[in-house]
PDB file of N, CA and C in Angstrom:
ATOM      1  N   UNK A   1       0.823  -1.195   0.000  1.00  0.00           N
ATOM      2  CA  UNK A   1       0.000   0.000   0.000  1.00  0.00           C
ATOM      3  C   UNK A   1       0.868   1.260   0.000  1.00  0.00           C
ATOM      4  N   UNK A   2       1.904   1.389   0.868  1.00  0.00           N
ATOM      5  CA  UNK A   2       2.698   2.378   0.739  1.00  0.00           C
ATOM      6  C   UNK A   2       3.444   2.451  -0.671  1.00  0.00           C
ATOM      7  N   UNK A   3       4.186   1.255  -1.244  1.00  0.00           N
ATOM      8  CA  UNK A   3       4.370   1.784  -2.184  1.00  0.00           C
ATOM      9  C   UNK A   3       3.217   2.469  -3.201  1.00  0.00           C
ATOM     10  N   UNK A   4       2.060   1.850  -3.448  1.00  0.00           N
ATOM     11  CA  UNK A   4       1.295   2.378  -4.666  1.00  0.00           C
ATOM     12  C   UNK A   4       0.752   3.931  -4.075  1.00  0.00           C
ATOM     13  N   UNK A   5       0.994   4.462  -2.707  1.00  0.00           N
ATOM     14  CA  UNK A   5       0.892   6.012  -2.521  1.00  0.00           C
ATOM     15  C   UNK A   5       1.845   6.313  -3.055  1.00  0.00           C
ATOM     16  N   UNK A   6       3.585   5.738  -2.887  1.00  0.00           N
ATOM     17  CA  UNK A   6       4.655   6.090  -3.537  1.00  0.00           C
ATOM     18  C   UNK A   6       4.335   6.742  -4.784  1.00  0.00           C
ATOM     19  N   UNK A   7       4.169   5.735  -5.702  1.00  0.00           N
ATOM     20  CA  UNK A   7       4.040   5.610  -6.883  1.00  0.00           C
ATOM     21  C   UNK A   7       3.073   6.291  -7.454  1.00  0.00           C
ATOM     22  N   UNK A   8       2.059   6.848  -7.238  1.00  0.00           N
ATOM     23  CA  UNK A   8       0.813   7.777  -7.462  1.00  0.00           C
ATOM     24  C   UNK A   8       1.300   9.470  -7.290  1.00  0.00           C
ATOM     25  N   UNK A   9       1.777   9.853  -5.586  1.00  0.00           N
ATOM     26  CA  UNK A   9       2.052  10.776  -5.487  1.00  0.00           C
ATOM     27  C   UNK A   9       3.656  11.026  -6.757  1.00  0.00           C
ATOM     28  N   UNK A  10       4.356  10.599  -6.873  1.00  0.00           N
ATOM     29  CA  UNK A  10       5.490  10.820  -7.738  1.00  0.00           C
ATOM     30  C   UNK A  10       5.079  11.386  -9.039  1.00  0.00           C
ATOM     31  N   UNK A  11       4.207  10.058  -9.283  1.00  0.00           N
ATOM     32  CA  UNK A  11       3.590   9.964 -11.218  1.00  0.00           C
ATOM     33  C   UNK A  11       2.516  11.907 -10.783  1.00  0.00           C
ATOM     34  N   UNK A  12       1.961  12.245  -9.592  1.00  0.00           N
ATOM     35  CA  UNK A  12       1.269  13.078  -9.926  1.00  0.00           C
ATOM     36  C   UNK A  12       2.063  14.434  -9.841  1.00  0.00           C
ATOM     37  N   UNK A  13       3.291  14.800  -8.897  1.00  0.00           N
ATOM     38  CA  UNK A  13       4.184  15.760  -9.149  1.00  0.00           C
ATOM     39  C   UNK A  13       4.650  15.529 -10.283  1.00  0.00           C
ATOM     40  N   UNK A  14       5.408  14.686 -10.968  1.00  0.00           N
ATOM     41  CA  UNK A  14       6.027  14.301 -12.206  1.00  0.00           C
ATOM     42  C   UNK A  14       5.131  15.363 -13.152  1.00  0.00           C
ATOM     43  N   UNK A  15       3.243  14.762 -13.746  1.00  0.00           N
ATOM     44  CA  UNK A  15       3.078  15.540 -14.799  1.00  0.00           C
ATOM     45  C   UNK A  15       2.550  16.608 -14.406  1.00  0.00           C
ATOM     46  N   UNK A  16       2.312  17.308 -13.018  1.00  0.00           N
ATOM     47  CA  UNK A  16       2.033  18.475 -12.853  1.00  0.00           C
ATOM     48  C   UNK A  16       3.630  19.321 -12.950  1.00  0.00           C
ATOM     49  N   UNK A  17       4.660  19.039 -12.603  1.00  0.00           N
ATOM     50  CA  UNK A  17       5.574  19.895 -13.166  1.00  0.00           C
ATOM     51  C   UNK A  17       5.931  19.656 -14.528  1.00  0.00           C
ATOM     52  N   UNK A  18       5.512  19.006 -15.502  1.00  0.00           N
ATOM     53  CA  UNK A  18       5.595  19.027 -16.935  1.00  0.00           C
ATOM     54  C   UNK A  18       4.449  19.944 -17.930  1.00  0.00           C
ATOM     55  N   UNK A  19       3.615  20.867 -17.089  1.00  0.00           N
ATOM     56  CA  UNK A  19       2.757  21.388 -17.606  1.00  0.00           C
ATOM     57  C   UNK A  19       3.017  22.885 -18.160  1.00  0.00           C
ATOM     58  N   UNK A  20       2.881  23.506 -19.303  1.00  0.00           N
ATOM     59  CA  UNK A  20       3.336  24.775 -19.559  1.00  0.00           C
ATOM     60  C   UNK A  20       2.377  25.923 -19.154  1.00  0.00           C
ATOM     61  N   UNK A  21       3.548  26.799 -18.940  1.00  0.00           N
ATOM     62  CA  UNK A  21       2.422  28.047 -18.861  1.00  0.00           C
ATOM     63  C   UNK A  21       2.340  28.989 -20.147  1.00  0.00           C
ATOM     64  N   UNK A  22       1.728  28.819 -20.877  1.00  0.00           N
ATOM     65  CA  UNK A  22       1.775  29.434 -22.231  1.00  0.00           C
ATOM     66  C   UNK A  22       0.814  31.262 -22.304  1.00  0.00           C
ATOM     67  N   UNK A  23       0.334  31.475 -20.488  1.00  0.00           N
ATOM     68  CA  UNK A  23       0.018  33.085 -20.224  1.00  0.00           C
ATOM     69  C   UNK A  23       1.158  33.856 -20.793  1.00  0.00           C
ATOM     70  N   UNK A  24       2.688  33.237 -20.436  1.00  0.00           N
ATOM     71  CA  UNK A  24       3.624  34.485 -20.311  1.00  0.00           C
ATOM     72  C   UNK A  24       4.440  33.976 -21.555  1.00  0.00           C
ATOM     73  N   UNK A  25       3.930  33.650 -22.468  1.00  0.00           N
ATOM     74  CA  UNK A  25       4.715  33.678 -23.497  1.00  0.00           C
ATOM     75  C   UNK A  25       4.574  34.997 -24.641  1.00  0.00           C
ATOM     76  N   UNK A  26       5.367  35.376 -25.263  1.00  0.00           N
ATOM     77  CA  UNK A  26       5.418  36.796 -26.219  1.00  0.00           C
ATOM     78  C   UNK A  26       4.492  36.395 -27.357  1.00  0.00           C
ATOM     79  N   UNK A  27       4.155  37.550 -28.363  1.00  0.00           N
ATOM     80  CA  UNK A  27       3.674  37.449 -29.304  1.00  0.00           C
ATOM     81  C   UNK A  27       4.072  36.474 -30.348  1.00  0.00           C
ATOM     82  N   UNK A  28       5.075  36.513 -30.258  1.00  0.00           N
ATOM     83  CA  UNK A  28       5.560  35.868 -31.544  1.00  0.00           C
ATOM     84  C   UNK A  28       5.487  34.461 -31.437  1.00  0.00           C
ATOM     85  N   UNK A  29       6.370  34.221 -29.610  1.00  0.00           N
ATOM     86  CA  UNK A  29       6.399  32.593 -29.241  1.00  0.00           C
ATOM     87  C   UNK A  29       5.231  31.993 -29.325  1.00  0.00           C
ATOM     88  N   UNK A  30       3.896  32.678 -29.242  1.00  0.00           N
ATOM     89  CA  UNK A  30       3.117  31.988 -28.885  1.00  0.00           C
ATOM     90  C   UNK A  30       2.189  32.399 -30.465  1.00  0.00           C
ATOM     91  N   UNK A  31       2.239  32.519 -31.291  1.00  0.00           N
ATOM     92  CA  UNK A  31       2.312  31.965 -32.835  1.00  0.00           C
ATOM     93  C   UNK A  31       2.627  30.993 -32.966  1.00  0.00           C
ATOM     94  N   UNK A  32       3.735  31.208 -32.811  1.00  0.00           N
ATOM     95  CA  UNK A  32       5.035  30.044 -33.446  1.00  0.00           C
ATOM     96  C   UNK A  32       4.568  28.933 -33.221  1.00  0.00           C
ATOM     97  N   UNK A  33       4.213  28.622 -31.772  1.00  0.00           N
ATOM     98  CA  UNK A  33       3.814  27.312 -31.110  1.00  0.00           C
ATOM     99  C   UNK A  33       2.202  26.893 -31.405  1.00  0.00           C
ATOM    100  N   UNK A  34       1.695  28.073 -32.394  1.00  0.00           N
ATOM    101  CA  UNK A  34       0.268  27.327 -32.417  1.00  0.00           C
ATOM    102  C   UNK A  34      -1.125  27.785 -31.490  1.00  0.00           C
ATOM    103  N   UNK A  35      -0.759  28.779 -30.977  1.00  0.00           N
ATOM    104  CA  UNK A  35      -1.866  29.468 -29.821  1.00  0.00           C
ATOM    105  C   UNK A  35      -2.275  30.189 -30.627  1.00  0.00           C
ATOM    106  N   UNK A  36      -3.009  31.086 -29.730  1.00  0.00           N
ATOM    107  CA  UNK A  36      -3.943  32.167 -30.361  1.00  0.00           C
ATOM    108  C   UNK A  36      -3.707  33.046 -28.940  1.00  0.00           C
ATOM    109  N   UNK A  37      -3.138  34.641 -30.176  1.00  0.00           N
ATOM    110  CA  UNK A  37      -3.240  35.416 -29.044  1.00  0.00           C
ATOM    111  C   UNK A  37      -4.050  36.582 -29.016  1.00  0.00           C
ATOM    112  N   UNK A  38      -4.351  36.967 -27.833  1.00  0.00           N
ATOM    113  CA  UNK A  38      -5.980  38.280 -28.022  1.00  0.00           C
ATOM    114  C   UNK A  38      -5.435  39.085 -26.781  1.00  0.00           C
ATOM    115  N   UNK A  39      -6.088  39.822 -27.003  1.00  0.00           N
ATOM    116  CA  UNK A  39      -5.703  41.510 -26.145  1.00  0.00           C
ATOM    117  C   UNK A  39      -7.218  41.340 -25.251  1.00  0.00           C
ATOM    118  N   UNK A  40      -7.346  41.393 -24.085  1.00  0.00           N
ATOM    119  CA  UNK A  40      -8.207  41.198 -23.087  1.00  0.00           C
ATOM    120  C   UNK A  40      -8.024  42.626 -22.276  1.00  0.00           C
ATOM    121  N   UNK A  41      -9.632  43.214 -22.262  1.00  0.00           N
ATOM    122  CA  UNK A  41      -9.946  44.512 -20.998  1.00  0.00           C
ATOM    123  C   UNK A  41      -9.989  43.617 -19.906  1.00  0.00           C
ATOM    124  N   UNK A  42      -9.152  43.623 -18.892  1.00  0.00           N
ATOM    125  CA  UNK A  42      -9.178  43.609 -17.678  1.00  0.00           C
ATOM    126  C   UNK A  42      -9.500  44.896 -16.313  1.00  0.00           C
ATOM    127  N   UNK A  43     -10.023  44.420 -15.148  1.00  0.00           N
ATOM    128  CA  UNK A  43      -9.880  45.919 -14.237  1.00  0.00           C
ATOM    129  C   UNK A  43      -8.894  45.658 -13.169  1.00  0.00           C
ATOM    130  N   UNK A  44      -8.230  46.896 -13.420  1.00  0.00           N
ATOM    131  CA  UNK A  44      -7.066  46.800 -12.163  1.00  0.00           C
ATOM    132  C   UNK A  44      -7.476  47.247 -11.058  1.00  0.00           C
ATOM    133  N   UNK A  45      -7.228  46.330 -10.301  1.00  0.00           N
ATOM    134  CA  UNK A  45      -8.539  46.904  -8.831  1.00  0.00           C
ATOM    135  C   UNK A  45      -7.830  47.871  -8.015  1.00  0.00           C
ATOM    136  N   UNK A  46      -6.419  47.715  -7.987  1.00  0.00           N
ATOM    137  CA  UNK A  46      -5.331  49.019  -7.227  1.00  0.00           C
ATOM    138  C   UNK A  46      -5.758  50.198  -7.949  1.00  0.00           C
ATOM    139  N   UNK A  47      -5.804  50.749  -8.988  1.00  0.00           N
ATOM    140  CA  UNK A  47      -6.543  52.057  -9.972  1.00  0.00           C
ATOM    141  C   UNK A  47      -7.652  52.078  -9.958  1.00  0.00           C
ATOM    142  N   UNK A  48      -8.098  51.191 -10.107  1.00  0.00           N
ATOM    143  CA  UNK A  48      -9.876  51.285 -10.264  1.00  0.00           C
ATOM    144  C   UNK A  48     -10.316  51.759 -12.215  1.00  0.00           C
ATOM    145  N   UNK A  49      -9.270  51.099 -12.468  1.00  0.00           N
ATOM    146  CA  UNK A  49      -9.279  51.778 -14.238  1.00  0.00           C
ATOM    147  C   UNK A  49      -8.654  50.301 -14.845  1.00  0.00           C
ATOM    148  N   UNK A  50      -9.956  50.104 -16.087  1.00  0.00           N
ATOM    149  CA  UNK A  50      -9.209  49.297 -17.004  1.00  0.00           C
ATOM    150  C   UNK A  50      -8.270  48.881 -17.933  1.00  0.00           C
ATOM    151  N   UNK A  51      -7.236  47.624 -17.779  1.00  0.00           N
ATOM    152  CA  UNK A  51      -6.311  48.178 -18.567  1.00  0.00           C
ATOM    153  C   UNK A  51      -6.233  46.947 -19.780  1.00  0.00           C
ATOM    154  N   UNK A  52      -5.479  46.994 -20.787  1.00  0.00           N
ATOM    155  CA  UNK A  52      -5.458  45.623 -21.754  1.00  0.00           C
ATOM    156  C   UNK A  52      -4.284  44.705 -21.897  1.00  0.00           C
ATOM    157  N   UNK A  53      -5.042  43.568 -21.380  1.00  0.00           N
ATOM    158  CA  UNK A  53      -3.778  42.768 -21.229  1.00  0.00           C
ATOM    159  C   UNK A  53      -3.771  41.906 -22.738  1.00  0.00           C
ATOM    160  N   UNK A  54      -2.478  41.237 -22.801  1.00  0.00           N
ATOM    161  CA  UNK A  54      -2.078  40.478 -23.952  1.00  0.00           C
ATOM    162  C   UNK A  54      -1.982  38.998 -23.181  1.00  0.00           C
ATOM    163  N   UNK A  55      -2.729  38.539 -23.627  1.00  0.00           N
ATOM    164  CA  UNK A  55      -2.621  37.130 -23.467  1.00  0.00           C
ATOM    165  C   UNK A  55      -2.320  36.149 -24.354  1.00  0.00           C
ATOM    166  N   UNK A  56      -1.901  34.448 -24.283  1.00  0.00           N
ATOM    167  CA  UNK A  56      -1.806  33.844 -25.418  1.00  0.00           C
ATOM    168  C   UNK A  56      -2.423  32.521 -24.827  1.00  0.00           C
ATOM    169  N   UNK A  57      -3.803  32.143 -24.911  1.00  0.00           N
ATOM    170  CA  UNK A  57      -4.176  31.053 -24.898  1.00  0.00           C
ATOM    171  C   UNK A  57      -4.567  30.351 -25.715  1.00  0.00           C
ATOM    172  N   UNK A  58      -5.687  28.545 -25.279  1.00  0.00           N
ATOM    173  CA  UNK A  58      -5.566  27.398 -26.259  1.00  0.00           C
ATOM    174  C   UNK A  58      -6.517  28.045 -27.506  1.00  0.00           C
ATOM    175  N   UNK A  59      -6.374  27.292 -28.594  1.00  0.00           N
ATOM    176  CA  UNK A  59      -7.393  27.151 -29.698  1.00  0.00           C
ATOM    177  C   UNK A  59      -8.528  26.860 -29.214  1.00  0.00           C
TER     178      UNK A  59
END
């Protein structure tokens, strides 16, 4: 039993640190790789004024 917690918890850090973050990638990288990127109104709650963020998420 202990091992198959072993073996579960490992396999589940393993593909959670193999996961990308493709928010902070640039314009271009995130072309390149096949995303789609869009300019999003967000509100900045410290200003109280909206500002536009660049994002690059999935298809």
């Amino acid at each position: 039993m202990k091992n198959l917690t072993l073996l579960l918890s490992t396999l589940f850090i393993f593909f959670v640190g193999c996961s990308k973050d493709i928010s902070k990638y640039s314009k271009d990288e995130c072309i390149e790789n096949g995303y789609k990127y869009k300019k999003v109104k967000a509100m900045n709650y410290l200003t109280g004024k909206y500002v536009i963020r660049e994002v690059c998420t999935q298809k």
